[in-house]
PDB file of N, CA and C in Angstrom:
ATOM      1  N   UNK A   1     -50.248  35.435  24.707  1.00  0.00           N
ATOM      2  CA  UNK A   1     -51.659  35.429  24.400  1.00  0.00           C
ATOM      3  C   UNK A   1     -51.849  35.708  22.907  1.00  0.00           C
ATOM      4  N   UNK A   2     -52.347  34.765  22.336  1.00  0.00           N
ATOM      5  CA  UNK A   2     -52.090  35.074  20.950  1.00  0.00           C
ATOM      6  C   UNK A   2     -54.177  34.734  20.522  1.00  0.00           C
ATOM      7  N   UNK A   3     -54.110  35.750  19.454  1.00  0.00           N
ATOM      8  CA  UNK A   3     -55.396  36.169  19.007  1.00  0.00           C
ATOM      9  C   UNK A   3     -55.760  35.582  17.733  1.00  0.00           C
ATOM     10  N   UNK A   4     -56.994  35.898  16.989  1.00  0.00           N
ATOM     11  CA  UNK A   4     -57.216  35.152  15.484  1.00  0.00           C
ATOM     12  C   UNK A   4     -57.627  36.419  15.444  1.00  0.00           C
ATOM     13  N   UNK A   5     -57.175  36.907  13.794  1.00  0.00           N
ATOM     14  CA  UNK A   5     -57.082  37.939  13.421  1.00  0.00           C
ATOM     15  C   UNK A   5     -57.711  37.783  11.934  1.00  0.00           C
ATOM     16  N   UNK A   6     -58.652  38.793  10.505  1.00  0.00           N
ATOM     17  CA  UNK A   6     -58.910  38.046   9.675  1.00  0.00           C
ATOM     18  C   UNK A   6     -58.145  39.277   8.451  1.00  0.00           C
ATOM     19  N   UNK A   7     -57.732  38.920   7.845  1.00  0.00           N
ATOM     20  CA  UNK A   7     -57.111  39.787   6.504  1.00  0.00           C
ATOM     21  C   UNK A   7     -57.711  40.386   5.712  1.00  0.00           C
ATOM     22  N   UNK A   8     -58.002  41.519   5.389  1.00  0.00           N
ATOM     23  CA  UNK A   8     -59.189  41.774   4.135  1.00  0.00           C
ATOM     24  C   UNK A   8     -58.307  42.610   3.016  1.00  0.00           C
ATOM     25  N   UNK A   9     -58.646  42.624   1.979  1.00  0.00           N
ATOM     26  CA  UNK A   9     -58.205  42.580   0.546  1.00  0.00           C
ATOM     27  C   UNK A   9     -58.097  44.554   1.095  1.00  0.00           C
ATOM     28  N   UNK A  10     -57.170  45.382   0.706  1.00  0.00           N
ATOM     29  CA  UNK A  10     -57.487  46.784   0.430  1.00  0.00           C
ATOM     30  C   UNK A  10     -57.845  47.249  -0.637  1.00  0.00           C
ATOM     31  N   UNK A  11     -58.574  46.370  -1.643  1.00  0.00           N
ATOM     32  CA  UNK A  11     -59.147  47.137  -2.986  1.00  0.00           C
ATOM     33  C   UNK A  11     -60.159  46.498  -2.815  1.00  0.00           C
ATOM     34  N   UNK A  12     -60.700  45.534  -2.700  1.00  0.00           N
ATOM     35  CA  UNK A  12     -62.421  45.047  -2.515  1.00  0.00           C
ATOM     36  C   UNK A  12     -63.053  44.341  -1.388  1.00  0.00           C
ATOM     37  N   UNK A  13     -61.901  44.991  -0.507  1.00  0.00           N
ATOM     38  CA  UNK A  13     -62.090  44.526   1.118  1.00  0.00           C
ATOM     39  C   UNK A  13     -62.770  43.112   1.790  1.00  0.00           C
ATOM     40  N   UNK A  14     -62.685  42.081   0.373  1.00  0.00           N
ATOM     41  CA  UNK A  14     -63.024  40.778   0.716  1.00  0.00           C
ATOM     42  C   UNK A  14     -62.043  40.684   1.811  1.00  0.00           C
ATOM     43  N   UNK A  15     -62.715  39.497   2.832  1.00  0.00           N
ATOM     44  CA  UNK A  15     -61.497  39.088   3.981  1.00  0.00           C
ATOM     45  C   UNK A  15     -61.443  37.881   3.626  1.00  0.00           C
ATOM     46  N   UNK A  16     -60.290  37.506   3.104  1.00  0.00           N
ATOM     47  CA  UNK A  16     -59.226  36.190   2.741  1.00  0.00           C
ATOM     48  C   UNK A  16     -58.741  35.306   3.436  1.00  0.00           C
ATOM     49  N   UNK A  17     -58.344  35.807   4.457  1.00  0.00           N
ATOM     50  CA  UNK A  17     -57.271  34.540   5.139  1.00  0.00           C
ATOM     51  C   UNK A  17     -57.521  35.164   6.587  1.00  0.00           C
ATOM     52  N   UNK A  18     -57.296  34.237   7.271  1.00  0.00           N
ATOM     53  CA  UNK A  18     -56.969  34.136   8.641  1.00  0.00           C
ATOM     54  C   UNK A  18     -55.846  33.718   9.730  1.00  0.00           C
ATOM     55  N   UNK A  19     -55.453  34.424  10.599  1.00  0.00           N
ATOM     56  CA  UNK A  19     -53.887  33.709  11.065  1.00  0.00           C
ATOM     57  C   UNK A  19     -53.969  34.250  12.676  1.00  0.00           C
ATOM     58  N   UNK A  20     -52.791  33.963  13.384  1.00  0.00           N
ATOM     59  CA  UNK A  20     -53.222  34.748  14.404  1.00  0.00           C
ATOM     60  C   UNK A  20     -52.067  35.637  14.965  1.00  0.00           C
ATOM     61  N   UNK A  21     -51.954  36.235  15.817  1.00  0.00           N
ATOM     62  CA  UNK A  21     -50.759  37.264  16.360  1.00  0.00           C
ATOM     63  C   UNK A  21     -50.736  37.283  17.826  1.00  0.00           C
ATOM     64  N   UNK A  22     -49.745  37.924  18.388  1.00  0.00           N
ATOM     65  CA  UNK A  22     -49.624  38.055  19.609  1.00  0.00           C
ATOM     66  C   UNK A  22     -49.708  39.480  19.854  1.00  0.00           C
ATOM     67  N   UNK A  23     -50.771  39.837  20.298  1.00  0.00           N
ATOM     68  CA  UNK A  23     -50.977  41.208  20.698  1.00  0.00           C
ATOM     69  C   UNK A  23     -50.082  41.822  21.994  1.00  0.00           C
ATOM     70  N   UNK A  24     -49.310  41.545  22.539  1.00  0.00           N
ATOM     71  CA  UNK A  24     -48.508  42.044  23.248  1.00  0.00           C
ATOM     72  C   UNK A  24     -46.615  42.440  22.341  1.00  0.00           C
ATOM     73  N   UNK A  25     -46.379  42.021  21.820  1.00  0.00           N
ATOM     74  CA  UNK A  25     -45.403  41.994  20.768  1.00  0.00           C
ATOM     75  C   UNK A  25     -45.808  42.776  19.639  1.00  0.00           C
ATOM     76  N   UNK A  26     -46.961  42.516  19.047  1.00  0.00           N
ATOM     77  CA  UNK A  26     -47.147  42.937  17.783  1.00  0.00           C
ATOM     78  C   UNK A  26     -48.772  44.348  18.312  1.00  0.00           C
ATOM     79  N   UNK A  27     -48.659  45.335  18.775  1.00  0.00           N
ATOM     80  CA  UNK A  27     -49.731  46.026  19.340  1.00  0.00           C
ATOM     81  C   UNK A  27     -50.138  46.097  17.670  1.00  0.00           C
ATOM     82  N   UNK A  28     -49.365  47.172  17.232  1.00  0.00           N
ATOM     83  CA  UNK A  28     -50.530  47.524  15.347  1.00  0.00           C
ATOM     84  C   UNK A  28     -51.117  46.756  14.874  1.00  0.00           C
ATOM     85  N   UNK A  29     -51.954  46.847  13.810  1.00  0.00           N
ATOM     86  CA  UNK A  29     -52.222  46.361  12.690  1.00  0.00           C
ATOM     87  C   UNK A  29     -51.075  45.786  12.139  1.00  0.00           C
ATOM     88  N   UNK A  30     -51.393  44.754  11.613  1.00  0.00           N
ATOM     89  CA  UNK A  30     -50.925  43.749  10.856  1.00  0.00           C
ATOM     90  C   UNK A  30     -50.893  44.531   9.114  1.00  0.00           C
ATOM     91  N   UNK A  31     -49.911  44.410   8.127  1.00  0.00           N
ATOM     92  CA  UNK A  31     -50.252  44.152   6.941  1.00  0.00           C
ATOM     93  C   UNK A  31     -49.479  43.320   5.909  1.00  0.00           C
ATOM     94  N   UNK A  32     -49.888  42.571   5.818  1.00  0.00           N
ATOM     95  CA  UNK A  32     -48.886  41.989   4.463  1.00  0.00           C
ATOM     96  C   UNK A  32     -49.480  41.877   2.853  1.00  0.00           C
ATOM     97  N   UNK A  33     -48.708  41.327   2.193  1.00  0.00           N
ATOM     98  CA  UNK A  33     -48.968  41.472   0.695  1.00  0.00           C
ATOM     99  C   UNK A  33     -49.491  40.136   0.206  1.00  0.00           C
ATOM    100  N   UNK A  34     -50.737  39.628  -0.284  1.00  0.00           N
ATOM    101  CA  UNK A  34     -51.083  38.222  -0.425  1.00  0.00           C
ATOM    102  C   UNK A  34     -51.617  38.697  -1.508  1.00  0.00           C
ATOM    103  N   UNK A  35     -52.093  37.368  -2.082  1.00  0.00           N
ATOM    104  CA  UNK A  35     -52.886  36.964  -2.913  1.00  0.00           C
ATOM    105  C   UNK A  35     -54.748  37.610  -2.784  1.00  0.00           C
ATOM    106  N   UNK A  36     -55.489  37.733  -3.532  1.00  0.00           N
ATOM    107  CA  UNK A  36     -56.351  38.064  -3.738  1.00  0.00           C
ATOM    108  C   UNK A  36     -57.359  36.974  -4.703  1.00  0.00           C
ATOM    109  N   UNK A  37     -58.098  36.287  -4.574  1.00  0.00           N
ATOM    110  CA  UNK A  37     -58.657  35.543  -5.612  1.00  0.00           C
ATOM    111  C   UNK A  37     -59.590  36.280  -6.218  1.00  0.00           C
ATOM    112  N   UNK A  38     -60.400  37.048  -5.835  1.00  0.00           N
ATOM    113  CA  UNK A  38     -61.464  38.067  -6.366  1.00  0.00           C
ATOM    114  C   UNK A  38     -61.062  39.136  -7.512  1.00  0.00           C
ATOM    115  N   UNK A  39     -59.850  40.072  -7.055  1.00  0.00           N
ATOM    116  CA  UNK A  39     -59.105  40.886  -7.809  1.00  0.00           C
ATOM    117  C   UNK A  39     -58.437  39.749  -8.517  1.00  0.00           C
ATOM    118  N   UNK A  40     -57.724  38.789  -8.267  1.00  0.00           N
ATOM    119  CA  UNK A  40     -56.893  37.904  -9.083  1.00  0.00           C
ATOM    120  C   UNK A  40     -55.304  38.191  -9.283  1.00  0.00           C
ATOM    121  N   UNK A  41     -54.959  39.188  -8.156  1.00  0.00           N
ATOM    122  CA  UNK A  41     -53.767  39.712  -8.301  1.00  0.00           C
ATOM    123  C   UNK A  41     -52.965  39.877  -6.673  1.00  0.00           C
ATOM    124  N   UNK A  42     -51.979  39.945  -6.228  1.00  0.00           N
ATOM    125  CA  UNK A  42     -51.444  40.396  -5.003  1.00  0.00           C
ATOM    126  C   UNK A  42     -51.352  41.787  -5.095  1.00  0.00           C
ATOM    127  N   UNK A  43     -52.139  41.902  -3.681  1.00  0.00           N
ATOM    128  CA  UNK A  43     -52.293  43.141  -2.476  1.00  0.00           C
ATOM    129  C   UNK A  43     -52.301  43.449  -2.123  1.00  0.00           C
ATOM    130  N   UNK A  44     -52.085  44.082  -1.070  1.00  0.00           N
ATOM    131  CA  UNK A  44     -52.232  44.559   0.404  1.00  0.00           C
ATOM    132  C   UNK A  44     -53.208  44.102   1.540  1.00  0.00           C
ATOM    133  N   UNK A  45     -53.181  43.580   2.153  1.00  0.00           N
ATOM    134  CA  UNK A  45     -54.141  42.826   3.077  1.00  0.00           C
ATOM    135  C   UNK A  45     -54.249  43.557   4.382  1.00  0.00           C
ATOM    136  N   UNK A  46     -54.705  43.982   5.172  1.00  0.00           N
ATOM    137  CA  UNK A  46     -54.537  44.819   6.157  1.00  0.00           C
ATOM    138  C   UNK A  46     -55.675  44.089   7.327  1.00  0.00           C
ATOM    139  N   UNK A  47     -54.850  43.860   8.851  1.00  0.00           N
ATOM    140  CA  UNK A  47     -56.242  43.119   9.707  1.00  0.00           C
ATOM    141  C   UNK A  47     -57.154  43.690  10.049  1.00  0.00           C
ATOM    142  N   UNK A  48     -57.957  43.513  10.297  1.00  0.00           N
ATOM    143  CA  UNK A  48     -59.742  43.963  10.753  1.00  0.00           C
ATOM    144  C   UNK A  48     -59.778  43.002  11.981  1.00  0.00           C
ATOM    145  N   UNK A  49     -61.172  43.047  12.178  1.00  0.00           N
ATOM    146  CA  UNK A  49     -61.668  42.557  13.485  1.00  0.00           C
ATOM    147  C   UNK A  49     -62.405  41.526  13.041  1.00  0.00           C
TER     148      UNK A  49
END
């Protein structure tokens, strides 16, 4: 069962990107390091709802 999940920036909490996960495998939060177009730099992205 896999979900859509949306990424938001951890310094100006824009949400960026979207992808999805399998919530049975992956229970936490998600975080990876992307791009930012707002800040203009790579960040920390952390999922939200």
């Amino acid at each position: 069962m896999r979900i859509y999940i949306k990424l938001a920036c951890s310094e100006c909490k824009m949400r960026n990107y979207v992808t999805t996960k399998n919530k049975q495998t992956h229970p936490n939060k998600l975080e990876f390091k992307k791009y930012c177009p707002t800040c203009r730099k790579h960040t920390l992205h952390k999922e939200t709802k």
